[in-house]
Structure formats: C-alpha cells, structure tokens
Protein backbone atom coordinates (compact mmCIF):
# COMPACT_ATOMS: atom_id res chain seq x y z
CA UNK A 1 76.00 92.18 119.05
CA UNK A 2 79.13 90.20 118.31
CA UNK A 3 82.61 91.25 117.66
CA UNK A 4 84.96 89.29 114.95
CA UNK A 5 88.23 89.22 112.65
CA UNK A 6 88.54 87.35 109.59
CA UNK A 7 91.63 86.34 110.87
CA UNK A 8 90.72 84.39 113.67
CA UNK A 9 88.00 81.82 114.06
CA UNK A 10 86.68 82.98 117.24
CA UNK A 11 84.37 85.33 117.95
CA UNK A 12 83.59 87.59 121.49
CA UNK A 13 81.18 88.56 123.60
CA UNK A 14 80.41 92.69 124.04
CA UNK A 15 80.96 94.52 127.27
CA UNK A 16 77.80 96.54 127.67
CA UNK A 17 79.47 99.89 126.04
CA UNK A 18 80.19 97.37 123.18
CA UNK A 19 84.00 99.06 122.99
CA UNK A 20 85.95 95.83 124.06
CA UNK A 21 84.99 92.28 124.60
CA UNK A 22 84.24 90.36 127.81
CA UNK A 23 87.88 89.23 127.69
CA UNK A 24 89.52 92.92 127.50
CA UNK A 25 90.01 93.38 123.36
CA UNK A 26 89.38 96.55 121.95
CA UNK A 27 86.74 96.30 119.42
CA UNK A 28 86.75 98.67 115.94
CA UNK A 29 83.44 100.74 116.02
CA UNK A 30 81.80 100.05 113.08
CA UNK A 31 79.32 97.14 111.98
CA UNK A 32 79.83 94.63 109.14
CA UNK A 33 77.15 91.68 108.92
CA UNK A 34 79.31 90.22 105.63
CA UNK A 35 82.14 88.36 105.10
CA UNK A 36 85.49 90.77 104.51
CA UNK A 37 89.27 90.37 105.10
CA UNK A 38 90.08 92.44 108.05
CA UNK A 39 92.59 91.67 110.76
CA UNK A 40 90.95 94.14 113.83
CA UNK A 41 88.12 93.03 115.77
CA UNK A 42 84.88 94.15 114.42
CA UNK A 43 80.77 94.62 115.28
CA UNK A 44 78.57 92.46 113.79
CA UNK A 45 74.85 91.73 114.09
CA UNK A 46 74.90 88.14 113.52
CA UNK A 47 76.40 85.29 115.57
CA UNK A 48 79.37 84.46 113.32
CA UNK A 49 78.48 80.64 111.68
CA UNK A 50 81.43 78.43 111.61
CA UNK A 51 83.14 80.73 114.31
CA UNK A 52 83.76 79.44 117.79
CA UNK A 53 82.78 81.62 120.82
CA UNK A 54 85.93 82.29 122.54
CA UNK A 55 86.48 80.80 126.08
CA UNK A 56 87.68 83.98 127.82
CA UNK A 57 84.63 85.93 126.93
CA UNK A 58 82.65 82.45 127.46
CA UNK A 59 84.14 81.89 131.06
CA UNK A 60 83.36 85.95 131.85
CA UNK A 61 80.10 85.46 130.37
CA UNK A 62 79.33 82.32 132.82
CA UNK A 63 80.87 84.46 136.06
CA UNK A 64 78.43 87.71 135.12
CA UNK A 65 75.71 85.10 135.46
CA UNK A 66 76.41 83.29 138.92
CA UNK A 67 74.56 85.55 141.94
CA UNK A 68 77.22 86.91 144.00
C-alpha cells in the first residue's frame, strides 16, 4: 500500500498501521486506485506511475532495513 495527493508528485511509504507515512504524514483512510483531484494524502493499491517515491520515507525505509 501506497499513500498519494494529486497535488504533489511524490508518493510515501506506509507505517505498518498504514495511518501516516514513514516520514510522519497523516494519511486519509480510505483507498482510491484512480486518478482524482484531492489535496490530502490518500491509500492506494498501486505504486503511483510518474510519481517519485519521496526521500524521507525512502531514507526511513533504507534505516528499517540496516540490522541494528
């Protein structure tokens, strides 16, 4: 799962509860897998084509994955 605005042209990586992204945003609870005009940050299935992933959630995604 993915979260995404059509506002921006990045899209984040889930905290496990999938209520905010790696990188602290809260995330609207409610799935759309289509193109639509909303500003808040919203679930969606699909990686997001033509979106890039952004580099807070990909920097906390890379830390999660280093052994302690």
């Amino acid at each position: 799962m993915f979260a995404k605005s059509s506002n921006k042209e990045n899209y984040h990586l889930l905290q496990p509860d999938e209520e905010r992204t790696l990188c602290g945003y809260e995330v609207a609870p409610i799935i759309i897998d289509r193109q639509v005009s909303v500003s808040a940050l919203h679930l969606t299935k699909i990686r997001p084509i033509g979106y890039e992933l952004c580099e807070a959630c990909a920097s906390a995604a890379r830390e999660q994955q280093q052994p302690a």
